[in-house]
Each structure stands twice: as structure tokens, then as C-alpha cells.
C-alpha atoms as a PDB file:
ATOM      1  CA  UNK A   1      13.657  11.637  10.911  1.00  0.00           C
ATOM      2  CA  UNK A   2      10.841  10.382   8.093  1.00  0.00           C
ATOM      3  CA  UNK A   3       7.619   8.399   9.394  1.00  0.00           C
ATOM      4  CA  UNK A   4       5.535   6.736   6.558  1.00  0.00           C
ATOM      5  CA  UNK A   5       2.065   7.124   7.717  1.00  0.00           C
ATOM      6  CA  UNK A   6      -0.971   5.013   6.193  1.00  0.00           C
ATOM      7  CA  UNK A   7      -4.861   5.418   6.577  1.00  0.00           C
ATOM      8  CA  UNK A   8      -7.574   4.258   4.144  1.00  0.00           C
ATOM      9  CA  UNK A   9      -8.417   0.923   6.432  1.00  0.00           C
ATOM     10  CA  UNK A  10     -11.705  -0.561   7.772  1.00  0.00           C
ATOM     11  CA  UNK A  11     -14.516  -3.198   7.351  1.00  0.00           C
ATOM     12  CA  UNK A  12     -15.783  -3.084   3.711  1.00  0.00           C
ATOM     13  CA  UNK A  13     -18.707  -5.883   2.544  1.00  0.00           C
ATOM     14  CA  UNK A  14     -17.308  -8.581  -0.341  1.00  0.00           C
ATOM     15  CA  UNK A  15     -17.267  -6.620  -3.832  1.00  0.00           C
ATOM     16  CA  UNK A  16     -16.930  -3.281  -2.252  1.00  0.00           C
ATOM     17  CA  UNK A  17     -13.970  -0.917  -2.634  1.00  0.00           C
ATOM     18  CA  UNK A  18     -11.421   0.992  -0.572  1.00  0.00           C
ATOM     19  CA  UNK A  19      -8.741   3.272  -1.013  1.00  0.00           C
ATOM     20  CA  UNK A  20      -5.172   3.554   1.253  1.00  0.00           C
ATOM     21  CA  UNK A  21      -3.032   6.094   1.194  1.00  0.00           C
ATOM     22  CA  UNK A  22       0.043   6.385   2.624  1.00  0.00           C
ATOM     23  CA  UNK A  23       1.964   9.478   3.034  1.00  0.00           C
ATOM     24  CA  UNK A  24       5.567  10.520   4.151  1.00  0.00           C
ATOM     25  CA  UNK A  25       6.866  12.917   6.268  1.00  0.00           C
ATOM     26  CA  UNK A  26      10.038  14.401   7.633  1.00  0.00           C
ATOM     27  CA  UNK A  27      13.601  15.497   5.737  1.00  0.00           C
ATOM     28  CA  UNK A  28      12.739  12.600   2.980  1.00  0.00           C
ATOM     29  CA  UNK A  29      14.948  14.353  -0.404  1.00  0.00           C
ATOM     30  CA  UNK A  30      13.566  11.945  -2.513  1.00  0.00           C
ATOM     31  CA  UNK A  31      11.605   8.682  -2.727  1.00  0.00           C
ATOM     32  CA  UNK A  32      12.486   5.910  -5.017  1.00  0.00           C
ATOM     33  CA  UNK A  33      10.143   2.441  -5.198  1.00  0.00           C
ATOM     34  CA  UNK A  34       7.031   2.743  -3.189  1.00  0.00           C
ATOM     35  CA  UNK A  35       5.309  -0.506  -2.417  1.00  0.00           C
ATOM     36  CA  UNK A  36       2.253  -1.873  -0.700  1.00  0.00           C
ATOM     37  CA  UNK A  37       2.793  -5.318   1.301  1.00  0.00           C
ATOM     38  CA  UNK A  38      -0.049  -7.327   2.787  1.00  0.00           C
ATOM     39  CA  UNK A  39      -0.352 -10.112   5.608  1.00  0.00           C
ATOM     40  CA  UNK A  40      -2.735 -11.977   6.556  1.00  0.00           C
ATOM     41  CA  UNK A  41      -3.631 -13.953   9.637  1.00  0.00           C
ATOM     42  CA  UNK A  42      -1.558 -16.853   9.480  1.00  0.00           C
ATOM     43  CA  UNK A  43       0.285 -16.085   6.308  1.00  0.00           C
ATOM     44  CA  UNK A  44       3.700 -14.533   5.523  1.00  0.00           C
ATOM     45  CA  UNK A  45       3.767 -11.209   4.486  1.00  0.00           C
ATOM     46  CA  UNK A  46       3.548 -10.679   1.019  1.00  0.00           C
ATOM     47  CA  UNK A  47       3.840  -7.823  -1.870  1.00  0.00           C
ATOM     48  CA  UNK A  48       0.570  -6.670  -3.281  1.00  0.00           C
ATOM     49  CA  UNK A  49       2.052  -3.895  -5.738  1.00  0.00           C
ATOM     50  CA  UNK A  50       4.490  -1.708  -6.582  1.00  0.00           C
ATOM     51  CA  UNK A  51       5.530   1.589  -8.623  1.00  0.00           C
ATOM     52  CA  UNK A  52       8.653   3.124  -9.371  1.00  0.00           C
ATOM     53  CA  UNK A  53       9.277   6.651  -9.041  1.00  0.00           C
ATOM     54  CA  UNK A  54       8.443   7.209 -12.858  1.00  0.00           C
ATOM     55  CA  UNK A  55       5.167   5.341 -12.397  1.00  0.00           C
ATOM     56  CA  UNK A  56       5.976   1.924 -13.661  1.00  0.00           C
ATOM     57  CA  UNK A  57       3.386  -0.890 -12.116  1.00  0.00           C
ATOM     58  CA  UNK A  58       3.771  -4.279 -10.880  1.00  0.00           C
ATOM     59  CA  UNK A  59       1.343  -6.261  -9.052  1.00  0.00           C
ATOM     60  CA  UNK A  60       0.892  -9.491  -7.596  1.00  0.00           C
ATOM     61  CA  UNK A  61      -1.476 -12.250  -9.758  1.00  0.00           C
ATOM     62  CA  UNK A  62      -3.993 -12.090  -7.319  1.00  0.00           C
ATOM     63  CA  UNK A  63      -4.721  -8.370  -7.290  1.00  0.00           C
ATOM     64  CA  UNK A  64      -4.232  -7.773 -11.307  1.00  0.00           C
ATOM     65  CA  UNK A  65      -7.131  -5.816 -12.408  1.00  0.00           C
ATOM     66  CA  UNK A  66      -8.963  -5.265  -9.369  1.00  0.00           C
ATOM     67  CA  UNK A  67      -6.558  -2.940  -7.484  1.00  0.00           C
ATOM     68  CA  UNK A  68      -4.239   0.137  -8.931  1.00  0.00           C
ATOM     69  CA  UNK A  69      -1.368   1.564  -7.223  1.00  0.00           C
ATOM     70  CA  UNK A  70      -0.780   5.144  -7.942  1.00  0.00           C
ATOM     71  CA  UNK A  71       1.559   7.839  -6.481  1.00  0.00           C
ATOM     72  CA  UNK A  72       2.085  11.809  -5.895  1.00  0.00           C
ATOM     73  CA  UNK A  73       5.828  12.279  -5.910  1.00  0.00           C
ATOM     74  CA  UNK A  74       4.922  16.458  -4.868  1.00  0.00           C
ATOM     75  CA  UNK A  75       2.947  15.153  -2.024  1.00  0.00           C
ATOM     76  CA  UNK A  76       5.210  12.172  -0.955  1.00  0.00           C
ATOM     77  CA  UNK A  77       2.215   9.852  -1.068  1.00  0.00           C
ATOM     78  CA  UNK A  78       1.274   6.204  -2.416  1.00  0.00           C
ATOM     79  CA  UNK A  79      -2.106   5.141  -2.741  1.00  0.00           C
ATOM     80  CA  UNK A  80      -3.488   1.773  -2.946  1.00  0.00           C
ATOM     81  CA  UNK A  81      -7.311   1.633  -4.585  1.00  0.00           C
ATOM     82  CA  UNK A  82      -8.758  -1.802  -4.034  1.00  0.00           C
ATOM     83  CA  UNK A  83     -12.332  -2.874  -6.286  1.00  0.00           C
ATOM     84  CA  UNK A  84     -14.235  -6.050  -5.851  1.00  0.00           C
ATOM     85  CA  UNK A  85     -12.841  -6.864  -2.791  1.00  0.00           C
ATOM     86  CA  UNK A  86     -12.788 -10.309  -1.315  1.00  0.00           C
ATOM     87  CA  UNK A  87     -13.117 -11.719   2.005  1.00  0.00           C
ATOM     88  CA  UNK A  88      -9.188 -13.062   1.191  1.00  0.00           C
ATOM     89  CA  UNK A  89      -8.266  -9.731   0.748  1.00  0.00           C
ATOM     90  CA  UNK A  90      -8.706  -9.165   4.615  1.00  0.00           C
ATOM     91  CA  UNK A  91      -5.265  -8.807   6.157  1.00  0.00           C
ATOM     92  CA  UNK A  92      -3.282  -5.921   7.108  1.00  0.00           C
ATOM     93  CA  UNK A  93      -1.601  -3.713   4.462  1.00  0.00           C
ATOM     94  CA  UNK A  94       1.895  -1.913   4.952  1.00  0.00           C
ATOM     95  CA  UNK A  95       3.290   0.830   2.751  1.00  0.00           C
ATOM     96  CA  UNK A  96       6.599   0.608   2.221  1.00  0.00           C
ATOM     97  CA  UNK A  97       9.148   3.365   0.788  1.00  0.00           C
ATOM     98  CA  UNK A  98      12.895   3.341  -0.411  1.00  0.00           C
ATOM     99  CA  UNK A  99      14.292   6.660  -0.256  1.00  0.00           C
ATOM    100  CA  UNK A 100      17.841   7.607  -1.701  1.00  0.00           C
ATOM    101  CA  UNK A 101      19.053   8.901   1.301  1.00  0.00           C
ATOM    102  CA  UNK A 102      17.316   6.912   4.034  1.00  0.00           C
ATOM    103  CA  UNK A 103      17.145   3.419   2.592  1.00  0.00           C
ATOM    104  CA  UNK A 104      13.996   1.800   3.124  1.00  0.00           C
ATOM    105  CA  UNK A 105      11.079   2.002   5.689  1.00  0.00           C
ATOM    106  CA  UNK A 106       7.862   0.519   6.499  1.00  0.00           C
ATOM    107  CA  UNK A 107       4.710   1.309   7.611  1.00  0.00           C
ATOM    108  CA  UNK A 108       2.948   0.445  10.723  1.00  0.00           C
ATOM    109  CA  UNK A 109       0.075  -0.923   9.166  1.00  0.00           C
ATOM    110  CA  UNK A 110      -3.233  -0.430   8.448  1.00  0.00           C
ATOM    111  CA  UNK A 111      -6.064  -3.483   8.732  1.00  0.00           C
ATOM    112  CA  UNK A 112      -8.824  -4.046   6.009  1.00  0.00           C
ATOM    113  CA  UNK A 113     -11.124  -6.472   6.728  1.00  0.00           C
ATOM    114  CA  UNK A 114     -13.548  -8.091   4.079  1.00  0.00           C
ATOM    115  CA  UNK A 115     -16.872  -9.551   5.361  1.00  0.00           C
ATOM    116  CA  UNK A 116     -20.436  -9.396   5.374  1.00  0.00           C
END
């Protein structure tokens, strides 16, 4: 059994920064496209960025230059680092992971909240 574990979440002020991480556990072999989803109250859930196993980048408009998705393949791990945060930013963020042998899994969540 794999779990997909995330942490990093909290109340930060408008223009401050944060940093998720999101780590895997279990029998995993090997881990594919790692993403980070978002939804906020109200809204549909929604991709905020993504990285292949290589390292290749894609991120929504929204998010382009203010947050950078990174990964550590040896330590099964995704991390999300958000800058210049904005109170539309607040919603709750889900790692996901698509492993060759597992298919794909998600998250439970983490909240980040935006607000002075």
C-alpha cells in the first residue's frame, strides 16, 4: 500500500510565501508525473503545476512566476513553493502522483489560507 502525504499548509498574510511538500510512502517502484491541484471554496478543482519525472514544468497562467514546483525522485517527494501570495490563492492544495505500478493517487489535502 502507498499513502501520499502533504504538509506545508497554514494562514500566511497577502505577499507572503509558503512551501508544501508532499511525500510518498509505501512499496511505490517508481513515480512518474507528480502534480499539485488546488480548490477553492466554491470552485472546481483545478491544476496548479506539474513536473515530470525528468523535471519538466508546467504551470497554470495564474501561478507563472510566483510559484515553482520541484521534486526529489530519491526521497519520493514533490514540493510546491508559493511567493507573493494572494488572498485568491486560499483554497486547499492536493498532491497528486502517477506511479508505474500503482496508477495514480491523490492526496488528502492540505488548506492554505491567504489573509490579513
Amino acid at each position: 500500500q502507498v499513502q501520499l502525504v502533504e504538509s506545508g499548509g497554514g494562514l500566511v498574510q497577502p505577499g507572503g510565501s509558503l512551501r508544501l511538500s508532499c511525500t510518498a510512502s509505501g512499496r511505490i517502484f517508481r513515480i512518474n508525473d507528480m502534480a499539485w491541484y488546488c480548490q477553492a471554496p466554491g470552485k472546481e478543482l483545478e491544476i496548479v503545476a506539474a513536473i515530470t519525472r525528468g523535471g519538466i514544468t508546467t504551470y497554470q497562467d495564474s501561478v507563472q512566476g510566483r510559484f515553482t514546483i520541484s521534486r526529489d525522485n530519491a526521497k519520493s517527494t514533490v514540493y510546491l513553493q508559493m511567493n507573493s501570495l494572494k488572498p485568491e490563492d486560499t483554497a486547499v492544495y492536493y498532491c497528486f502522483a502517477n506511479y508505474l505500478v500503482h496508477g495514480v493517487q491523490w492526496g488528502k489535502g492540505t488548506l492554505v489560507t491567504v489573509s490579513s
